[in-house]
C-alpha atoms as a PDB file:
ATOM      1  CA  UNK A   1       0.000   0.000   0.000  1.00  0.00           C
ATOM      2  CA  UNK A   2       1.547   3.586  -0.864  1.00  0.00           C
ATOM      3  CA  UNK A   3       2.100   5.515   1.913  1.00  0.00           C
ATOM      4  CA  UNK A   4       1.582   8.377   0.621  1.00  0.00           C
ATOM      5  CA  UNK A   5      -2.236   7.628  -1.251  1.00  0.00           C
ATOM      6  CA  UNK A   6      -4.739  10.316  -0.459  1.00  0.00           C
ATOM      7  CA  UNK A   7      -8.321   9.025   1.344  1.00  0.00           C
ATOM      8  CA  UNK A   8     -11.129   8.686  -0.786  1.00  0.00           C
ATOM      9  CA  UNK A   9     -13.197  11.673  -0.680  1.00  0.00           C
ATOM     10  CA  UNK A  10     -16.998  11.119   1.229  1.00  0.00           C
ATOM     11  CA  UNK A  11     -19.982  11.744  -0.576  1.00  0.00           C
ATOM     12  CA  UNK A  12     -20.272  14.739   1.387  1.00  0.00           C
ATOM     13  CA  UNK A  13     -17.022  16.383   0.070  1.00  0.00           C
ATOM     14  CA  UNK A  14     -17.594  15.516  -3.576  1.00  0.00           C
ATOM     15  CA  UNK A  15     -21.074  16.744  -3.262  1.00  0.00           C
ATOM     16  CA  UNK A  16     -20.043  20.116  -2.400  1.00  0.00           C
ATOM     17  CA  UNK A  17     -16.944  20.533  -4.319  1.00  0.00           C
ATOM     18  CA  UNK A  18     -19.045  19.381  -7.720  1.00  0.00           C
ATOM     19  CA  UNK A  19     -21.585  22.043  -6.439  1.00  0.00           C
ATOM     20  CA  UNK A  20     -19.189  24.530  -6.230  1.00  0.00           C
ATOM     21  CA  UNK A  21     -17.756  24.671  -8.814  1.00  0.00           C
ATOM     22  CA  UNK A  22     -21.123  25.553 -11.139  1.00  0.00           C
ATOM     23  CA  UNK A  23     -22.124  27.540  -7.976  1.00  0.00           C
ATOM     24  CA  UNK A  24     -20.500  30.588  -7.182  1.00  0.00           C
ATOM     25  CA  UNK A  25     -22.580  31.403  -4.125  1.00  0.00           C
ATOM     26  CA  UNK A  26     -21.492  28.393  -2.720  1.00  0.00           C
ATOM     27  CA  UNK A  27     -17.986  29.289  -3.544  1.00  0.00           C
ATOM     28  CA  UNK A  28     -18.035  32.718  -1.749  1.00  0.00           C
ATOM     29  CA  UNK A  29     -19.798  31.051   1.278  1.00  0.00           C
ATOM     30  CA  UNK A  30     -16.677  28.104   0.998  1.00  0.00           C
ATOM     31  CA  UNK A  31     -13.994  30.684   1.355  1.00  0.00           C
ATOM     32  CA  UNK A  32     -15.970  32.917   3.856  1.00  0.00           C
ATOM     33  CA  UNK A  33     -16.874  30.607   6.368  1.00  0.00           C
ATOM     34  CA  UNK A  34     -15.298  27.127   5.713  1.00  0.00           C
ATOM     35  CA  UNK A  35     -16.448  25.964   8.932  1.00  0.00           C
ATOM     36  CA  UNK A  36     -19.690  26.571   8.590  1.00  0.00           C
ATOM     37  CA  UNK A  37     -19.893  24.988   5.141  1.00  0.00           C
ATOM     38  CA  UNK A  38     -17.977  21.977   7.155  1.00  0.00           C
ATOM     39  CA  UNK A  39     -21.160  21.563   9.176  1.00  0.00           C
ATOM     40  CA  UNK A  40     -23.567  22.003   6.870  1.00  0.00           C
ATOM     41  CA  UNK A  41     -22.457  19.362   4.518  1.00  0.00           C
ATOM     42  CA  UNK A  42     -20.879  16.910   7.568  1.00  0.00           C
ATOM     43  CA  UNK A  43     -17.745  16.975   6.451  1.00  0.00           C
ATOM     44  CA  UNK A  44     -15.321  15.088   8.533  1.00  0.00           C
ATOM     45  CA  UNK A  45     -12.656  17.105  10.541  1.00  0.00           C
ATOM     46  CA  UNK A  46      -9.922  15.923   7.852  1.00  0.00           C
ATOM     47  CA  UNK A  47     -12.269  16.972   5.150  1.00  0.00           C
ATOM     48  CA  UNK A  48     -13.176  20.332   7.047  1.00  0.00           C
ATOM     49  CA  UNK A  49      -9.219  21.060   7.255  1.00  0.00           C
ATOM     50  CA  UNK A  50      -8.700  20.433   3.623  1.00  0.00           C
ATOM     51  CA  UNK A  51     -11.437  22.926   2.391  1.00  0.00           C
ATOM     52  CA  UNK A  52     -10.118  25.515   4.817  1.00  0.00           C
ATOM     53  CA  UNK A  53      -6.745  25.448   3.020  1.00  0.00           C
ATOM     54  CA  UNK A  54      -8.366  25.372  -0.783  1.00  0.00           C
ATOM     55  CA  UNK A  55      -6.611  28.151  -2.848  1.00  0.00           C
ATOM     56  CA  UNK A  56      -9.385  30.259  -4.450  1.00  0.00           C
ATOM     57  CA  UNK A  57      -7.377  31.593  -6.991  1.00  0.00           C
ATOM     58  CA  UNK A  58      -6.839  27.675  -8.295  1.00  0.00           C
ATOM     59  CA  UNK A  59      -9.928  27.024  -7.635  1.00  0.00           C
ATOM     60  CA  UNK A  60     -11.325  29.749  -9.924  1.00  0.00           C
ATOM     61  CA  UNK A  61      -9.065  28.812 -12.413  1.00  0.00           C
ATOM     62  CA  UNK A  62     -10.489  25.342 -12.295  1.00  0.00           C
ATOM     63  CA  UNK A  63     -13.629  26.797 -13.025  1.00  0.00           C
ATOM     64  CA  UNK A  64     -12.591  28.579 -15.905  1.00  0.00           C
ATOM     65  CA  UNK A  65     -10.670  25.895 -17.385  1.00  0.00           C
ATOM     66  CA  UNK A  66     -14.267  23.917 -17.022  1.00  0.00           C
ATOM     67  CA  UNK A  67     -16.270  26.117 -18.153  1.00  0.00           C
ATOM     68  CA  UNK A  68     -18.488  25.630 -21.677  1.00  0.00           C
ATOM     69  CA  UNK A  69     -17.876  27.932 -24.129  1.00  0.00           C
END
C-alpha cells in the first residue's frame, strides 16, 4: 500500500466541491466561512481542514478551465 495515497473523498465532500464549482454562491460562502460549510455538509474534521486550506485563486481557475464555451 503507498504511503503516501490520499483518502477517498466522502460523498459529502464531492457533493459540495461538484456544487461549487457551477455555484458561485457556494464558492463565496466556501472561502468565507469554511467551517460553517464543514457543518452544513458533515464533512469530517480531515475533510473540514482540507477545504479551509483550498486556494481560491486555483480554484477559480479550475472553473474557468471547465467552463463551456
Amino acid at each position: 500500500m503507498d504511503s503516501e495515497a490520499r483518502p477517498t473523498p466522502s460523498r459529502q465532500l464531492t457533493e459540495l466541491l461538484g456544487r461549487a464549482l457551477l455555484d458561485k454562491a457556494l464558492r463565496d460562502r466556501i472561502f468565507a466561512d469554511p467551517e460553517a460549510i464543514a457543518l452544513q455538509f458533515d464533512l469530517a474534521a480531515a475533510e473540514a481542514e482540507a477545504i479551509k486550506r483550498l486556494d481560491r485563486g486555483k480554484f477559480e481557475a479550475t472553473v474557468d478551465r471547465l467552463r463551456w464555451g
